[in-house]
PDB file of N, CA and C in Angstrom:
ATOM      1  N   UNK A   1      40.242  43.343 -46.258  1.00  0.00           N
ATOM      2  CA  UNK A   1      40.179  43.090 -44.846  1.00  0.00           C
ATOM      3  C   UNK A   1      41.348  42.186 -44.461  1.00  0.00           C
ATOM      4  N   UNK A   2      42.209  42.664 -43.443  1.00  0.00           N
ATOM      5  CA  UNK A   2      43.136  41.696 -43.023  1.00  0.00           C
ATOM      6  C   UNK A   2      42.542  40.763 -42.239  1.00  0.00           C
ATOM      7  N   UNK A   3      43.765  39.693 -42.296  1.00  0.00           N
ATOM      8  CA  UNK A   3      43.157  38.338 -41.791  1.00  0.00           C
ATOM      9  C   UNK A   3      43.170  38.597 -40.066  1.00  0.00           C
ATOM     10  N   UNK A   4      43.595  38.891 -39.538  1.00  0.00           N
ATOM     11  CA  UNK A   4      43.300  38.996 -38.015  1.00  0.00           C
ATOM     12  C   UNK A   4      41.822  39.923 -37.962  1.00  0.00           C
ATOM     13  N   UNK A   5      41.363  40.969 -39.014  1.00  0.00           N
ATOM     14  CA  UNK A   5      40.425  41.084 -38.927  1.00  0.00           C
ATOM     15  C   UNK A   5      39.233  39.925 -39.004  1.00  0.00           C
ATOM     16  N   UNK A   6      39.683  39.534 -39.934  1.00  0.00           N
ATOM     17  CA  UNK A   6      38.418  38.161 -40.427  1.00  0.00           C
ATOM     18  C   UNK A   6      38.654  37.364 -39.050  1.00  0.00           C
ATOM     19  N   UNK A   7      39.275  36.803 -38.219  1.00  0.00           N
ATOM     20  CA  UNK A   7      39.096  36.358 -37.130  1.00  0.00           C
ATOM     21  C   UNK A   7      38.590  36.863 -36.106  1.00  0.00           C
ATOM     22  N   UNK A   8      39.133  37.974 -35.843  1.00  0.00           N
ATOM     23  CA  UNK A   8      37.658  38.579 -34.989  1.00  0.00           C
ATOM     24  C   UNK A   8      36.655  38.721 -35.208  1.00  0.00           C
ATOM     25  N   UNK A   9      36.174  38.883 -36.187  1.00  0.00           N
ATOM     26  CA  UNK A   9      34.599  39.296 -37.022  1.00  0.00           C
ATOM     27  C   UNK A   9      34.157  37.948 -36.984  1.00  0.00           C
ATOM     28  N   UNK A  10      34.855  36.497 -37.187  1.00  0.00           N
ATOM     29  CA  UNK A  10      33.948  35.349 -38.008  1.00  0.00           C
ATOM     30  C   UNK A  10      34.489  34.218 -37.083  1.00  0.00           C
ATOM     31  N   UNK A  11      35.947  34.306 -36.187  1.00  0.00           N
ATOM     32  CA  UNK A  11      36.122  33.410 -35.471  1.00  0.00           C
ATOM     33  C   UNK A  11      36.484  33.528 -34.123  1.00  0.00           C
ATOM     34  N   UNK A  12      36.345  32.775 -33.605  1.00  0.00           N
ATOM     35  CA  UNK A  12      36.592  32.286 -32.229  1.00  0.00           C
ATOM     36  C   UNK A  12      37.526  31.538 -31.729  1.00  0.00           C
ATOM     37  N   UNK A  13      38.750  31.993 -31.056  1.00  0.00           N
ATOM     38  CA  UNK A  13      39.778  31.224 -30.460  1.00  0.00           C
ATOM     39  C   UNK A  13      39.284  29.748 -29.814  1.00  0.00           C
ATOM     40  N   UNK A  14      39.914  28.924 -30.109  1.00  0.00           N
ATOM     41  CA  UNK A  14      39.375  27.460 -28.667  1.00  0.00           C
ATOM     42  C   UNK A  14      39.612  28.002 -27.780  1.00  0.00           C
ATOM     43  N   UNK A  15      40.534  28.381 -26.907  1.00  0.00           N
ATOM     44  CA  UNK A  15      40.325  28.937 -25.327  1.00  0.00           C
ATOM     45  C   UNK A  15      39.111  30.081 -25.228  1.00  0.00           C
ATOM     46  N   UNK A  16      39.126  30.939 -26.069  1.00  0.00           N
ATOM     47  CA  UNK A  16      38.180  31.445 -25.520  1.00  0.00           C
ATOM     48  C   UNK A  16      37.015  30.890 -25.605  1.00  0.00           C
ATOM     49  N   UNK A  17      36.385  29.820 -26.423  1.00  0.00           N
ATOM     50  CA  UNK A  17      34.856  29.575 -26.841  1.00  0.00           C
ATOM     51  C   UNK A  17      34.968  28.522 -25.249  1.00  0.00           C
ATOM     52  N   UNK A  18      36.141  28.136 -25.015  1.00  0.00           N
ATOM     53  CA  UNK A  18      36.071  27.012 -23.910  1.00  0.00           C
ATOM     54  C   UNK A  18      35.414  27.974 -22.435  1.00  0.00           C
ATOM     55  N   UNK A  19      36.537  29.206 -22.383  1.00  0.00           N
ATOM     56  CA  UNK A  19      36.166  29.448 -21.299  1.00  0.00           C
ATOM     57  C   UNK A  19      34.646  30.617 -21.278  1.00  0.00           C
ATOM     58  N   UNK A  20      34.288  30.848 -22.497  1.00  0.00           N
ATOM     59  CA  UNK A  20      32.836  31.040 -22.295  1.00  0.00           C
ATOM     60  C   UNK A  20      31.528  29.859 -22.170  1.00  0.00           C
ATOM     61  N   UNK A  21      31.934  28.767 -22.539  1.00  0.00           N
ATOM     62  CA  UNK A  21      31.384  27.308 -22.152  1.00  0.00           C
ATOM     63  C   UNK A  21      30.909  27.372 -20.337  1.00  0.00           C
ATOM     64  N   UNK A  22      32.521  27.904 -20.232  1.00  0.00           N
ATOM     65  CA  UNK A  22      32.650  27.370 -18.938  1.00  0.00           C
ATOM     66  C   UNK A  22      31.883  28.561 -18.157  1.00  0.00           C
ATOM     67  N   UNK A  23      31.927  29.396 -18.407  1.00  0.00           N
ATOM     68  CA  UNK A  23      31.351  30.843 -17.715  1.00  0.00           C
ATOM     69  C   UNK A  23      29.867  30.888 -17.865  1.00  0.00           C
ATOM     70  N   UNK A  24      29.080  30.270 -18.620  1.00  0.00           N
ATOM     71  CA  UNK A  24      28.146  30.652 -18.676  1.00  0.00           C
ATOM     72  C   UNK A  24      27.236  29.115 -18.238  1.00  0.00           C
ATOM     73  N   UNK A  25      26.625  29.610 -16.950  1.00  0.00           N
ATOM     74  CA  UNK A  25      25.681  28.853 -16.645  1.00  0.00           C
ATOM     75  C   UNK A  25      24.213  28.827 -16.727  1.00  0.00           C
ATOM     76  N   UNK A  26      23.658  29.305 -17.577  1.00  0.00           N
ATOM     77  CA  UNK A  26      22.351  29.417 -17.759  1.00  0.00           C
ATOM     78  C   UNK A  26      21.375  28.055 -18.035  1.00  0.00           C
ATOM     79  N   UNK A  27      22.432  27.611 -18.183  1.00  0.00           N
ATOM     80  CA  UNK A  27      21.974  26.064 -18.480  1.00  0.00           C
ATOM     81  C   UNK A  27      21.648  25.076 -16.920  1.00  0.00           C
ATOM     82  N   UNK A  28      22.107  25.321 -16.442  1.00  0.00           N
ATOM     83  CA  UNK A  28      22.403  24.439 -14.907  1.00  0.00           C
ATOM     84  C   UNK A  28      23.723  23.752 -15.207  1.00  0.00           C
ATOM     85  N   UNK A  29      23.447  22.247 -14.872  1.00  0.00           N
ATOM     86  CA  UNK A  29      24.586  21.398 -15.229  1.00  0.00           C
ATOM     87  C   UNK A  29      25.065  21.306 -16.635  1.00  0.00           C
ATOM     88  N   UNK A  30      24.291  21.250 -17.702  1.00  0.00           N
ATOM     89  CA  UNK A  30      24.282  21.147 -18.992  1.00  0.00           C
ATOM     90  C   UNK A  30      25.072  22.145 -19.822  1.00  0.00           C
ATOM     91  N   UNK A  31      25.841  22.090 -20.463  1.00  0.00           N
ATOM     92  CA  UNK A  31      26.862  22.741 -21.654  1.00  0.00           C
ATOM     93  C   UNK A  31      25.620  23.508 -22.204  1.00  0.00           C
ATOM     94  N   UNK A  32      25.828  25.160 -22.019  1.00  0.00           N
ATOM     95  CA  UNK A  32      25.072  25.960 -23.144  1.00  0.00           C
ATOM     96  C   UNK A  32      24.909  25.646 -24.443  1.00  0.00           C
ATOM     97  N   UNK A  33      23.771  25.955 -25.347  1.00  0.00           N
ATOM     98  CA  UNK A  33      23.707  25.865 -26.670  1.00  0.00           C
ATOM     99  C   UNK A  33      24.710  26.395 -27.196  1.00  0.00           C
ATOM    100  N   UNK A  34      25.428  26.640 -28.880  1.00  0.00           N
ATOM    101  CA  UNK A  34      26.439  26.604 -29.135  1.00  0.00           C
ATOM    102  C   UNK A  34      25.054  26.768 -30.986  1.00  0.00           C
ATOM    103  N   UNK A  35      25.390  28.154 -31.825  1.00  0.00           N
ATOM    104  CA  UNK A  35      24.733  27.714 -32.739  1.00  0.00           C
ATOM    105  C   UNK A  35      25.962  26.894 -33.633  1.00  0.00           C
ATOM    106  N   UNK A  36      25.461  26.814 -35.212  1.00  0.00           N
ATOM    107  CA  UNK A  36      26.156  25.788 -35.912  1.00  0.00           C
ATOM    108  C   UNK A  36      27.277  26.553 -36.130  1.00  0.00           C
ATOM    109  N   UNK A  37      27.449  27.479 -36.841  1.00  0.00           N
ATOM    110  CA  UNK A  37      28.439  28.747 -37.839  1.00  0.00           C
ATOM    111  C   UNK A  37      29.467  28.065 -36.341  1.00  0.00           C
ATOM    112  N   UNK A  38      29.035  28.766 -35.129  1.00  0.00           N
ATOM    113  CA  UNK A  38      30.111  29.606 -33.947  1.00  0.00           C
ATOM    114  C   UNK A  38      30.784  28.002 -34.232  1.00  0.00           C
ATOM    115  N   UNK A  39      30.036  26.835 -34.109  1.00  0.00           N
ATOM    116  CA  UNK A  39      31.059  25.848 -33.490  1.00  0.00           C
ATOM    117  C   UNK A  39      31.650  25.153 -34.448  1.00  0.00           C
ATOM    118  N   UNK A  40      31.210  25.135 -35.662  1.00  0.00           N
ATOM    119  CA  UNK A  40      32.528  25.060 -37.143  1.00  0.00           C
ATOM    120  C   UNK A  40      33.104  25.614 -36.840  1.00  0.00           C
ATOM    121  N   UNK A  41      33.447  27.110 -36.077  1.00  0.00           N
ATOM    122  CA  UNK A  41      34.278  28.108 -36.716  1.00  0.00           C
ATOM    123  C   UNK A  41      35.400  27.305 -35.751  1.00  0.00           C
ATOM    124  N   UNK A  42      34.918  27.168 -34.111  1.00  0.00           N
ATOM    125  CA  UNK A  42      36.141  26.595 -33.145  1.00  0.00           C
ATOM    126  C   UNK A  42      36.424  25.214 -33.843  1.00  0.00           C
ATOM    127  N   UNK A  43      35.900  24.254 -34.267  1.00  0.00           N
ATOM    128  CA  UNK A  43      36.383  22.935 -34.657  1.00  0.00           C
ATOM    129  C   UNK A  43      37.070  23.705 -36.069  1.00  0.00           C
ATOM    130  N   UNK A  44      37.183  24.278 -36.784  1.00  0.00           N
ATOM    131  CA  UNK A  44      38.244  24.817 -37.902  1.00  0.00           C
ATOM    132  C   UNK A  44      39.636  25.273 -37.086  1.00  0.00           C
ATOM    133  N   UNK A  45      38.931  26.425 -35.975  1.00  0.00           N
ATOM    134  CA  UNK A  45      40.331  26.674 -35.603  1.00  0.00           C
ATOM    135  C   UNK A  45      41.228  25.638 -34.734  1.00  0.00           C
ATOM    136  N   UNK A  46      40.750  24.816 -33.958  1.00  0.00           N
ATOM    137  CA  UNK A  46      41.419  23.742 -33.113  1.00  0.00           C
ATOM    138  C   UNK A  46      41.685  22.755 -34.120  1.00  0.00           C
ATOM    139  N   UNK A  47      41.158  21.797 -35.086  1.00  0.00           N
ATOM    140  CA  UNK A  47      41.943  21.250 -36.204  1.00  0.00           C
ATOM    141  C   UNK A  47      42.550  22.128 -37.282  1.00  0.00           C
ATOM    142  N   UNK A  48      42.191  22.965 -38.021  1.00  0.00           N
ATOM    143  CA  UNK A  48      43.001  23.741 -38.798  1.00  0.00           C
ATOM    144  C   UNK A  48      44.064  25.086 -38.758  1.00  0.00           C
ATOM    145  N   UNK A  49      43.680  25.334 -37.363  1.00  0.00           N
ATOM    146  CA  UNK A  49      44.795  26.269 -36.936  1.00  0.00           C
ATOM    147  C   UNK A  49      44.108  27.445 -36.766  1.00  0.00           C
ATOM    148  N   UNK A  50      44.354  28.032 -36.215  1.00  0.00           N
ATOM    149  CA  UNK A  50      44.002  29.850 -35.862  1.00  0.00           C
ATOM    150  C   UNK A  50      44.180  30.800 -37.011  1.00  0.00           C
ATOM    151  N   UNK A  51      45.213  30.352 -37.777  1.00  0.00           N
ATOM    152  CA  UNK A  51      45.551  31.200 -39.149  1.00  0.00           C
ATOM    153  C   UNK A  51      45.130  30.791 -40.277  1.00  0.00           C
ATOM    154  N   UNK A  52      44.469  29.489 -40.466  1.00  0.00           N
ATOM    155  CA  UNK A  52      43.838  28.997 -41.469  1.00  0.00           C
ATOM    156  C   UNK A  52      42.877  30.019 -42.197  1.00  0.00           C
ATOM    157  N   UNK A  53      42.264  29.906 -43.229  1.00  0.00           N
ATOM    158  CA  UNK A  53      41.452  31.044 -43.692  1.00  0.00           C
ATOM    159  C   UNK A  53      41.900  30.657 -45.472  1.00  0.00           C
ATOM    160  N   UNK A  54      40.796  30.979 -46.425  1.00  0.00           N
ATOM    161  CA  UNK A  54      40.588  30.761 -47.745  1.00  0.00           C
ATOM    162  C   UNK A  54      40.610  32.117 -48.670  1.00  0.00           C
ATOM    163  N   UNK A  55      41.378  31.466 -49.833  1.00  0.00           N
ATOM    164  CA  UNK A  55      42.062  33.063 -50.506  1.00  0.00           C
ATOM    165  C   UNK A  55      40.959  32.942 -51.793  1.00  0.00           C
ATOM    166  N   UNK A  56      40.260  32.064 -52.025  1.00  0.00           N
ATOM    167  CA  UNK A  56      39.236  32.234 -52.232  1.00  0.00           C
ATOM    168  C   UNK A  56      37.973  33.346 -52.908  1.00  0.00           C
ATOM    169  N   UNK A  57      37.548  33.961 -53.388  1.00  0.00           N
ATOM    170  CA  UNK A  57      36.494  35.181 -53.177  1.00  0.00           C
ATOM    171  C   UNK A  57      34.962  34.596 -53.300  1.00  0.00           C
ATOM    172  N   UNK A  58      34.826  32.939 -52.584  1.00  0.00           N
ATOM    173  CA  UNK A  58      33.659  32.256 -52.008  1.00  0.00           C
ATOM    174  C   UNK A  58      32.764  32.798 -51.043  1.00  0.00           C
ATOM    175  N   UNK A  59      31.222  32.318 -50.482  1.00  0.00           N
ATOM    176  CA  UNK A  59      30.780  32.784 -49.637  1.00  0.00           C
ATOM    177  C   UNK A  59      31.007  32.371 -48.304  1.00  0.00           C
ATOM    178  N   UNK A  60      30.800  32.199 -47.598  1.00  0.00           N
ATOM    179  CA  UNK A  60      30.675  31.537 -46.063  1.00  0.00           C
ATOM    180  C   UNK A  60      30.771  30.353 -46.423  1.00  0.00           C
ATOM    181  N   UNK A  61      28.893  29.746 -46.550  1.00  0.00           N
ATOM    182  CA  UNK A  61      29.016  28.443 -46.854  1.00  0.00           C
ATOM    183  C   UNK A  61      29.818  27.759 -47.730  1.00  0.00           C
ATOM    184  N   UNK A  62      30.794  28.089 -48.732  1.00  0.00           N
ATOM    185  CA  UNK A  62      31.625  27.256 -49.435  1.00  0.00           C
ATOM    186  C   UNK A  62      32.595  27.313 -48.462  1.00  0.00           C
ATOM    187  N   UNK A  63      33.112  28.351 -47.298  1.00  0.00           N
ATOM    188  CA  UNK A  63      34.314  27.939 -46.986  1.00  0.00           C
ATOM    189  C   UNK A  63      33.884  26.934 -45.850  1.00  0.00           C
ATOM    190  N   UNK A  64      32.812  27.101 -45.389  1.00  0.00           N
ATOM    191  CA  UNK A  64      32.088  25.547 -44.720  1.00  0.00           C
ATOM    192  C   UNK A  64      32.679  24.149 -45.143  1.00  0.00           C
ATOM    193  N   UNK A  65      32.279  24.170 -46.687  1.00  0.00           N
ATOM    194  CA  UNK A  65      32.200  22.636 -47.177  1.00  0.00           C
ATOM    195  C   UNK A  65      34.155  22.781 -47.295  1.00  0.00           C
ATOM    196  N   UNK A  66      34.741  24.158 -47.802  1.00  0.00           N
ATOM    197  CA  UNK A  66      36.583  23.674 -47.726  1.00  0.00           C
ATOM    198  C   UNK A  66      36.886  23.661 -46.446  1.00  0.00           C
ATOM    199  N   UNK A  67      36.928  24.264 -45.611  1.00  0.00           N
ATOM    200  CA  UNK A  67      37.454  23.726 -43.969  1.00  0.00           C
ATOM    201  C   UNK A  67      36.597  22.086 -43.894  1.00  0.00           C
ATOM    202  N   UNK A  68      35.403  21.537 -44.150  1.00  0.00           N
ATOM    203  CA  UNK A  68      34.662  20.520 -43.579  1.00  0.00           C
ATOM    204  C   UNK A  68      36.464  19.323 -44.366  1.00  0.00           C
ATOM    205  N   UNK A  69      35.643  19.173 -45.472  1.00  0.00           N
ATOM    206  CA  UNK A  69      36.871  19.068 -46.395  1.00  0.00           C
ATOM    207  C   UNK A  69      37.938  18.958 -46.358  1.00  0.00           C
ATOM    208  N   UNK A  70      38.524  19.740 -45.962  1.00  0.00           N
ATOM    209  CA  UNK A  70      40.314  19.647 -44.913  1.00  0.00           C
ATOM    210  C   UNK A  70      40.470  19.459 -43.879  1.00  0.00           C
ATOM    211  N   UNK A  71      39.482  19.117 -43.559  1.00  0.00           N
ATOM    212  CA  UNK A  71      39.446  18.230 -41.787  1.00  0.00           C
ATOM    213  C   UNK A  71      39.525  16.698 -42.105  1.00  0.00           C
ATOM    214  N   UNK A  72      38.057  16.468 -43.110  1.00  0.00           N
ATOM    215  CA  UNK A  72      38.081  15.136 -43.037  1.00  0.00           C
ATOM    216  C   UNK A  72      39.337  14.599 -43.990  1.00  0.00           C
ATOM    217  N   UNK A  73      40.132  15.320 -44.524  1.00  0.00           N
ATOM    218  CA  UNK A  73      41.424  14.591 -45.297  1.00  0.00           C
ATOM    219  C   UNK A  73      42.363  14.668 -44.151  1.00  0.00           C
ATOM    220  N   UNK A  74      42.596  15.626 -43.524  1.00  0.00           N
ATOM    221  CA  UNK A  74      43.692  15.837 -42.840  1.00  0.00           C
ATOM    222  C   UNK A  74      43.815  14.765 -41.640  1.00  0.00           C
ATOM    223  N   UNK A  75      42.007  14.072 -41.493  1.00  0.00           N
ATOM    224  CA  UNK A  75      42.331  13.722 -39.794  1.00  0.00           C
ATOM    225  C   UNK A  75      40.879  12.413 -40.692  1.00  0.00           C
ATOM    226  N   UNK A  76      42.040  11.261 -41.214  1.00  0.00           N
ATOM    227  CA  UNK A  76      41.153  10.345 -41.969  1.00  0.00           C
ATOM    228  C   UNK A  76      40.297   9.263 -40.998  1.00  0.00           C
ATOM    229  N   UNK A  77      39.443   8.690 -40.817  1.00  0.00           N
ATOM    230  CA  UNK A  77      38.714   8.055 -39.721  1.00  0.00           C
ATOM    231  C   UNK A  77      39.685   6.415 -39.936  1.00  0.00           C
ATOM    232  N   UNK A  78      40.230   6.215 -38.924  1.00  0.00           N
ATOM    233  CA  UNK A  78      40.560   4.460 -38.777  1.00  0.00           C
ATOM    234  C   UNK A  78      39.575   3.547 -39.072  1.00  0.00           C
ATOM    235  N   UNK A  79      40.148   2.733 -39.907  1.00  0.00           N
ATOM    236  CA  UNK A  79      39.399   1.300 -40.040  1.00  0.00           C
ATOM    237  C   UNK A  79      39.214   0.940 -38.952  1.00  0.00           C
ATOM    238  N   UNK A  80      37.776   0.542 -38.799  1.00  0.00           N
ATOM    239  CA  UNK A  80      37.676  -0.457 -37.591  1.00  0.00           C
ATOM    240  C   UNK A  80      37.940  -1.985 -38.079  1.00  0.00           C
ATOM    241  N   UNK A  81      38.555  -2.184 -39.013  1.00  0.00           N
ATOM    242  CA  UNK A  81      39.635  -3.402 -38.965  1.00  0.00           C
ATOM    243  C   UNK A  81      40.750  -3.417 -38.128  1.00  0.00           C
ATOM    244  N   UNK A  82      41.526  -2.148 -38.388  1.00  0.00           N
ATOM    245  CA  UNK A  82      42.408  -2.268 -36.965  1.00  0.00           C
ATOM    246  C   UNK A  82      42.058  -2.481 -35.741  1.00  0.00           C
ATOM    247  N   UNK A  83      41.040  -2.362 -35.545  1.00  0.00           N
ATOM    248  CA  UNK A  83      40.665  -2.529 -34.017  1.00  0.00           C
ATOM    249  C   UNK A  83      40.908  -4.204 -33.451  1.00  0.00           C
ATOM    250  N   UNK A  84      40.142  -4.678 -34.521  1.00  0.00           N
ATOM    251  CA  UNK A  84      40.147  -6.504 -34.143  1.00  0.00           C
ATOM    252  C   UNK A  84      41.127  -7.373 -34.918  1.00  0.00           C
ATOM    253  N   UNK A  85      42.427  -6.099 -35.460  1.00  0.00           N
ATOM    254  CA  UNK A  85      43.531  -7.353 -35.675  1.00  0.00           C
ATOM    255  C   UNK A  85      44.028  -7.952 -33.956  1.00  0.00           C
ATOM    256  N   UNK A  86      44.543  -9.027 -34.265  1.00  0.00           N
ATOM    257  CA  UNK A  86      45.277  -9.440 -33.463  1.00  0.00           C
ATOM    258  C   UNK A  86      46.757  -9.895 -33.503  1.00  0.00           C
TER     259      UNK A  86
END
């Protein structure tokens, strides 16, 4: 399966998941539900890129825990020591 296939089948562009956010009001004021899979898949593609994808021959959930994984290295959380140097 080519990889632009595997993105249509398993992912979701950020603009588009945004502007179905935005389109769908069933909710009233409130942001529609969103299950878990769909909204890893947009937080993979908006931090890891649109072309990201694992060469891998893992299931789903392992490429869960490697995208989770290369987020939290790539984008490390600040000390909140920096916050109250002066």
């Amino acid at each position: 399966m080519k990889k632009t296939e595997l993105m249509q089948r398993y992912g979701m562009k950020v603009k588009e998941y945004i502007k179905k956010v935005e389109e769908d009001d069933s909710c009233g004021i409130l942001c529609p539900p969103t299950d878990a899979q769909t909204g890893l898949n947009v937080l993979i593609n908006h931090f890891l890129g649109e072309d990201w994808y694992v060469v891998d021959p893992v299931s789903p959930r392992q490429v869960n825990t490697v995208a989770i994984l290369e987020i939290l290295y790539r984008y490390p959380k600040p000390r909140i020591r920096k916050w109250f140097k002066k």
